[in-house]
C-alpha atoms as a PDB file:
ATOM      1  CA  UNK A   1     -34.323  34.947 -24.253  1.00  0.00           C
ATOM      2  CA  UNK A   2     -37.127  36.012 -22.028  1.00  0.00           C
ATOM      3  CA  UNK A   3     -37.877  33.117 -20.682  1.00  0.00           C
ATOM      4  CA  UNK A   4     -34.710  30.999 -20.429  1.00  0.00           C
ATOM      5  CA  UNK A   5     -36.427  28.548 -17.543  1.00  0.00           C
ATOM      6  CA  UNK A   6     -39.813  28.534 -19.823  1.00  0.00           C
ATOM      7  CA  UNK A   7     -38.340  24.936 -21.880  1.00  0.00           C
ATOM      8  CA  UNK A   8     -36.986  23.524 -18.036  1.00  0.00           C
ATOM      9  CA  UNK A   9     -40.440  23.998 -16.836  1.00  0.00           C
ATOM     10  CA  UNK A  10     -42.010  22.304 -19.930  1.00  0.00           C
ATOM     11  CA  UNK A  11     -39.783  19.555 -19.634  1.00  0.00           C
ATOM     12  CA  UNK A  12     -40.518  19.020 -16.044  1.00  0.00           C
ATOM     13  CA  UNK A  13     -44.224  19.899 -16.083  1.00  0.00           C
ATOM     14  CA  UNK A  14     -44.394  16.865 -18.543  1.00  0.00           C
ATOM     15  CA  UNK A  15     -42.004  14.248 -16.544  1.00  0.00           C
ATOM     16  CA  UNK A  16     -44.491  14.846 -13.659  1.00  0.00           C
ATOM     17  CA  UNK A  17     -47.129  13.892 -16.020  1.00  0.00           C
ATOM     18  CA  UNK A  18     -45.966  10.999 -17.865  1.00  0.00           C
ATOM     19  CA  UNK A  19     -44.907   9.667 -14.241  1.00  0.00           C
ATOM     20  CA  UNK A  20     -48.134   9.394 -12.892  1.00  0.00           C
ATOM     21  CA  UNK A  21     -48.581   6.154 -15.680  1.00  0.00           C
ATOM     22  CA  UNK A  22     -46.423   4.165 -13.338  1.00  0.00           C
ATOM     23  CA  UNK A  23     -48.847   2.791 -11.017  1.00  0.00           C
ATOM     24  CA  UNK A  24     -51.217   2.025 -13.952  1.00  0.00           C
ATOM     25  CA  UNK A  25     -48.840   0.068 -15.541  1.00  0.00           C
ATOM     26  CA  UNK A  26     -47.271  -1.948 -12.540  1.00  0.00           C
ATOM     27  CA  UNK A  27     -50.997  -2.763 -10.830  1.00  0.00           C
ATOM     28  CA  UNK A  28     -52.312  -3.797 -14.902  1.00  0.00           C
ATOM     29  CA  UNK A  29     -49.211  -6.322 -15.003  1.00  0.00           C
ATOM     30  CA  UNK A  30     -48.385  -7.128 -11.733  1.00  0.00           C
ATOM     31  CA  UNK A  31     -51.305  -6.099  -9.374  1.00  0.00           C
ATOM     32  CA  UNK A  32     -54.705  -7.862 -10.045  1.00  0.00           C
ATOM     33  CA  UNK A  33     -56.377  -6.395  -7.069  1.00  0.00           C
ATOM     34  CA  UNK A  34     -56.178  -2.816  -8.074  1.00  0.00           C
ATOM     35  CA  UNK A  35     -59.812  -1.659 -10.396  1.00  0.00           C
ATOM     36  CA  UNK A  36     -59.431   0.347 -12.568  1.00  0.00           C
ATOM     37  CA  UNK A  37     -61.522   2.660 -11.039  1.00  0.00           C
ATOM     38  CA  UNK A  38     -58.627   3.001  -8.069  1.00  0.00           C
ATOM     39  CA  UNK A  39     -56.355   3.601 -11.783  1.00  0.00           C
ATOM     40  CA  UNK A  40     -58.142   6.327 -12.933  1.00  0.00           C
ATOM     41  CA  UNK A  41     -58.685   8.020  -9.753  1.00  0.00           C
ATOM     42  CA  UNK A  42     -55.043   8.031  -9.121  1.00  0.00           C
ATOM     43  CA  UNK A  43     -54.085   9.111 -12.180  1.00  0.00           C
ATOM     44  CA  UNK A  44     -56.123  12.024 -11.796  1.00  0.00           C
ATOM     45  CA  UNK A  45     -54.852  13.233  -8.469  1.00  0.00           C
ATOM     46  CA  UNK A  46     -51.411  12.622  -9.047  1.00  0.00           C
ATOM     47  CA  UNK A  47     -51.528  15.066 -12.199  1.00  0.00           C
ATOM     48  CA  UNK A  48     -53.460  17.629 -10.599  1.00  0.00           C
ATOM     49  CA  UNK A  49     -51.477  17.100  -7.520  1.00  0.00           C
ATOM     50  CA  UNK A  50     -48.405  17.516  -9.648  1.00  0.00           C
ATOM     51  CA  UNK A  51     -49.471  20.434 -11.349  1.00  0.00           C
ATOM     52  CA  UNK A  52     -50.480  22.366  -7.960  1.00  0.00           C
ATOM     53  CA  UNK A  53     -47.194  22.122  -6.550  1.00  0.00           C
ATOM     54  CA  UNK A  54     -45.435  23.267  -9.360  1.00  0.00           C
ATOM     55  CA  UNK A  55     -47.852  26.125  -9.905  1.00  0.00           C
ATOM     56  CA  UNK A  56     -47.728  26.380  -6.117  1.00  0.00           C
ATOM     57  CA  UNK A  57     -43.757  25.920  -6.091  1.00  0.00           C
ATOM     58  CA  UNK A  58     -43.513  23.806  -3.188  1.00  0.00           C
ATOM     59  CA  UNK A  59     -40.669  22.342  -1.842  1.00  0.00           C
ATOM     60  CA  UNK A  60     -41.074  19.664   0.657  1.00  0.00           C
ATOM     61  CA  UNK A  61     -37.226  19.251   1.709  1.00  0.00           C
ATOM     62  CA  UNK A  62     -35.909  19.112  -1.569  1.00  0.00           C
ATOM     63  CA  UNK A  63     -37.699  15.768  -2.844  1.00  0.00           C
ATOM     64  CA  UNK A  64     -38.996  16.210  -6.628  1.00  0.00           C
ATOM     65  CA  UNK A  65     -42.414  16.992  -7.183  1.00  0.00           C
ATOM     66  CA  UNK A  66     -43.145  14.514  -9.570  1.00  0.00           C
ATOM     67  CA  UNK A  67     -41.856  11.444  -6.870  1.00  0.00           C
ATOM     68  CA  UNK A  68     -44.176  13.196  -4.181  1.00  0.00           C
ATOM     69  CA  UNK A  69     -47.545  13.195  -6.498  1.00  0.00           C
ATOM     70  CA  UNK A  70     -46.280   9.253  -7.684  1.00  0.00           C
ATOM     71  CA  UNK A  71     -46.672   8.354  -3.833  1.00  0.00           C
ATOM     72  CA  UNK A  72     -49.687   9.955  -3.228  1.00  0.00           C
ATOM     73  CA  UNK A  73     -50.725   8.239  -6.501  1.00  0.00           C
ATOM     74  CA  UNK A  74     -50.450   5.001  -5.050  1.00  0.00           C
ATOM     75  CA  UNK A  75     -51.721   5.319  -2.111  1.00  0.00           C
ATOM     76  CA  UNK A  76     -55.127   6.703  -4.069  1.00  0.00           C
ATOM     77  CA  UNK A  77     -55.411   3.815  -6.455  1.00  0.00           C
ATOM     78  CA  UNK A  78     -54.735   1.244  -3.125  1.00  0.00           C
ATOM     79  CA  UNK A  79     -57.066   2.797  -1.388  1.00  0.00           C
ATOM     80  CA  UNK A  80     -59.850   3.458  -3.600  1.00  0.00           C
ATOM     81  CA  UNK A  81     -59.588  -0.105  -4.919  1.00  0.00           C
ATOM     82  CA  UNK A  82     -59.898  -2.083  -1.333  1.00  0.00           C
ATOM     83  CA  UNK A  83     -62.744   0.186  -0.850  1.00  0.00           C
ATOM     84  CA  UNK A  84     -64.413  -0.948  -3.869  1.00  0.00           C
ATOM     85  CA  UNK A  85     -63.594  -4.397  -3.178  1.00  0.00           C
ATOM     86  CA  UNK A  86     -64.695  -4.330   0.557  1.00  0.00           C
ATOM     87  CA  UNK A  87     -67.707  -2.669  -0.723  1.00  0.00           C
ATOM     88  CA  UNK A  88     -68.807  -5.381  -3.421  1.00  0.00           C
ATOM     89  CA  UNK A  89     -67.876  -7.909  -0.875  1.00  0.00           C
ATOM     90  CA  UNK A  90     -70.723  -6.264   1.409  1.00  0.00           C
ATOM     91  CA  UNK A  91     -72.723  -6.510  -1.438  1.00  0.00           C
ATOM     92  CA  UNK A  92     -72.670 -10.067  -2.222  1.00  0.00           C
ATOM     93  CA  UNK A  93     -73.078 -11.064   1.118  1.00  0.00           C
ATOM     94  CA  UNK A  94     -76.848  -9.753   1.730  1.00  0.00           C
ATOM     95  CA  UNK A  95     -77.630 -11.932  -1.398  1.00  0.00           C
ATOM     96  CA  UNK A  96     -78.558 -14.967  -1.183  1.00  0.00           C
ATOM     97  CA  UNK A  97     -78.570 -17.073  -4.317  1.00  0.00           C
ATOM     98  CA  UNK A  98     -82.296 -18.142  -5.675  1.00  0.00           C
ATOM     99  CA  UNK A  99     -81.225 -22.099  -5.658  1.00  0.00           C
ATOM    100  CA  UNK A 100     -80.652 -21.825  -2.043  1.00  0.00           C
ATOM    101  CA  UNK A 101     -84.529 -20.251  -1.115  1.00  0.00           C
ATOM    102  CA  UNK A 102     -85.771 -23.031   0.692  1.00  0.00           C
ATOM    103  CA  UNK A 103     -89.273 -21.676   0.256  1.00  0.00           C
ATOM    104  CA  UNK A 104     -89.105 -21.272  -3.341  1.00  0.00           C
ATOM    105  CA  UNK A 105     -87.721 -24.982  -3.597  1.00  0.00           C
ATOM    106  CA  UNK A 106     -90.413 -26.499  -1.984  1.00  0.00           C
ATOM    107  CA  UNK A 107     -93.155 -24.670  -3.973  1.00  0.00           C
ATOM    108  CA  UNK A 108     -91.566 -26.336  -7.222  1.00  0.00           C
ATOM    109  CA  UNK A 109     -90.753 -29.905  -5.945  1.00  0.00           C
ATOM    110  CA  UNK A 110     -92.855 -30.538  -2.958  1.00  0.00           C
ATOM    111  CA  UNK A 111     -91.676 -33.063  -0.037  1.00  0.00           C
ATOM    112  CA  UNK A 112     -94.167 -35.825  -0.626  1.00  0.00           C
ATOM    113  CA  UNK A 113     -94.437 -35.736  -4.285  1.00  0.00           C
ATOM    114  CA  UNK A 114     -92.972 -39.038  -6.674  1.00  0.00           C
ATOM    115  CA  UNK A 115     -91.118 -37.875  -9.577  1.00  0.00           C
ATOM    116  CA  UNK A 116     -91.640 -40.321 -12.593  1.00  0.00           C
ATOM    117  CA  UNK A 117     -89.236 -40.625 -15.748  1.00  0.00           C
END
């Protein structure tokens, strides 16, 4: 009787957390391309995201809280994971692979040399 929005709040507090699973769940089944670091990370800011603005009470035009922080959610996990990807694509293309050292080749097998079975 105190409190009569304190089980409203609850209830909403927890349907902005339990949304921020969606974009786990769709990139796991449907999007390969998203790490799971990308996952994580949006996870994390949608909740806290979530939780500002309702501690905050925001309103941005009358849009729910919970569909704002699932939008900002994805565009963390997309972003995060093409950075990761465009970063371990940078990675592997300073290395060369060690069959392809020409020098190293021709230290092992030399050019003049007659292998005999």
């Amino acid at each position: 009787m105190l409190a009569p929005s304190l089980m409203l709040n609850l209830i909403n507090t927890a349907y902005y957390g339990f949304g921020q699973f969606l974009p786990g769940f769709l990139s796991i089944f449907f999007f390969r391309s998203i790490r799971p670091a990308g996952i994580a990370a949006c996870l994390i800011t949608g909740d806290l995201f979530a939780i500002g603005m309702h501690l905050a009470q925001m309103n941005f035009l009358n849009i729910n809280i919970g569909l704002i922080a699932l939008l900002i959610n994805f565009t963390v996990a997309y972003a995060i994971s093409m950075y990761l990807k465009r970063k371990q694509k940078a990675q592997t293309a300073f290395e060369e692979p060690i069959a392809c050292n020409s020098i190293e080749l021709e230290e092992t097998y030399p050019k003049n040399s007659v292998i005999v079975d």
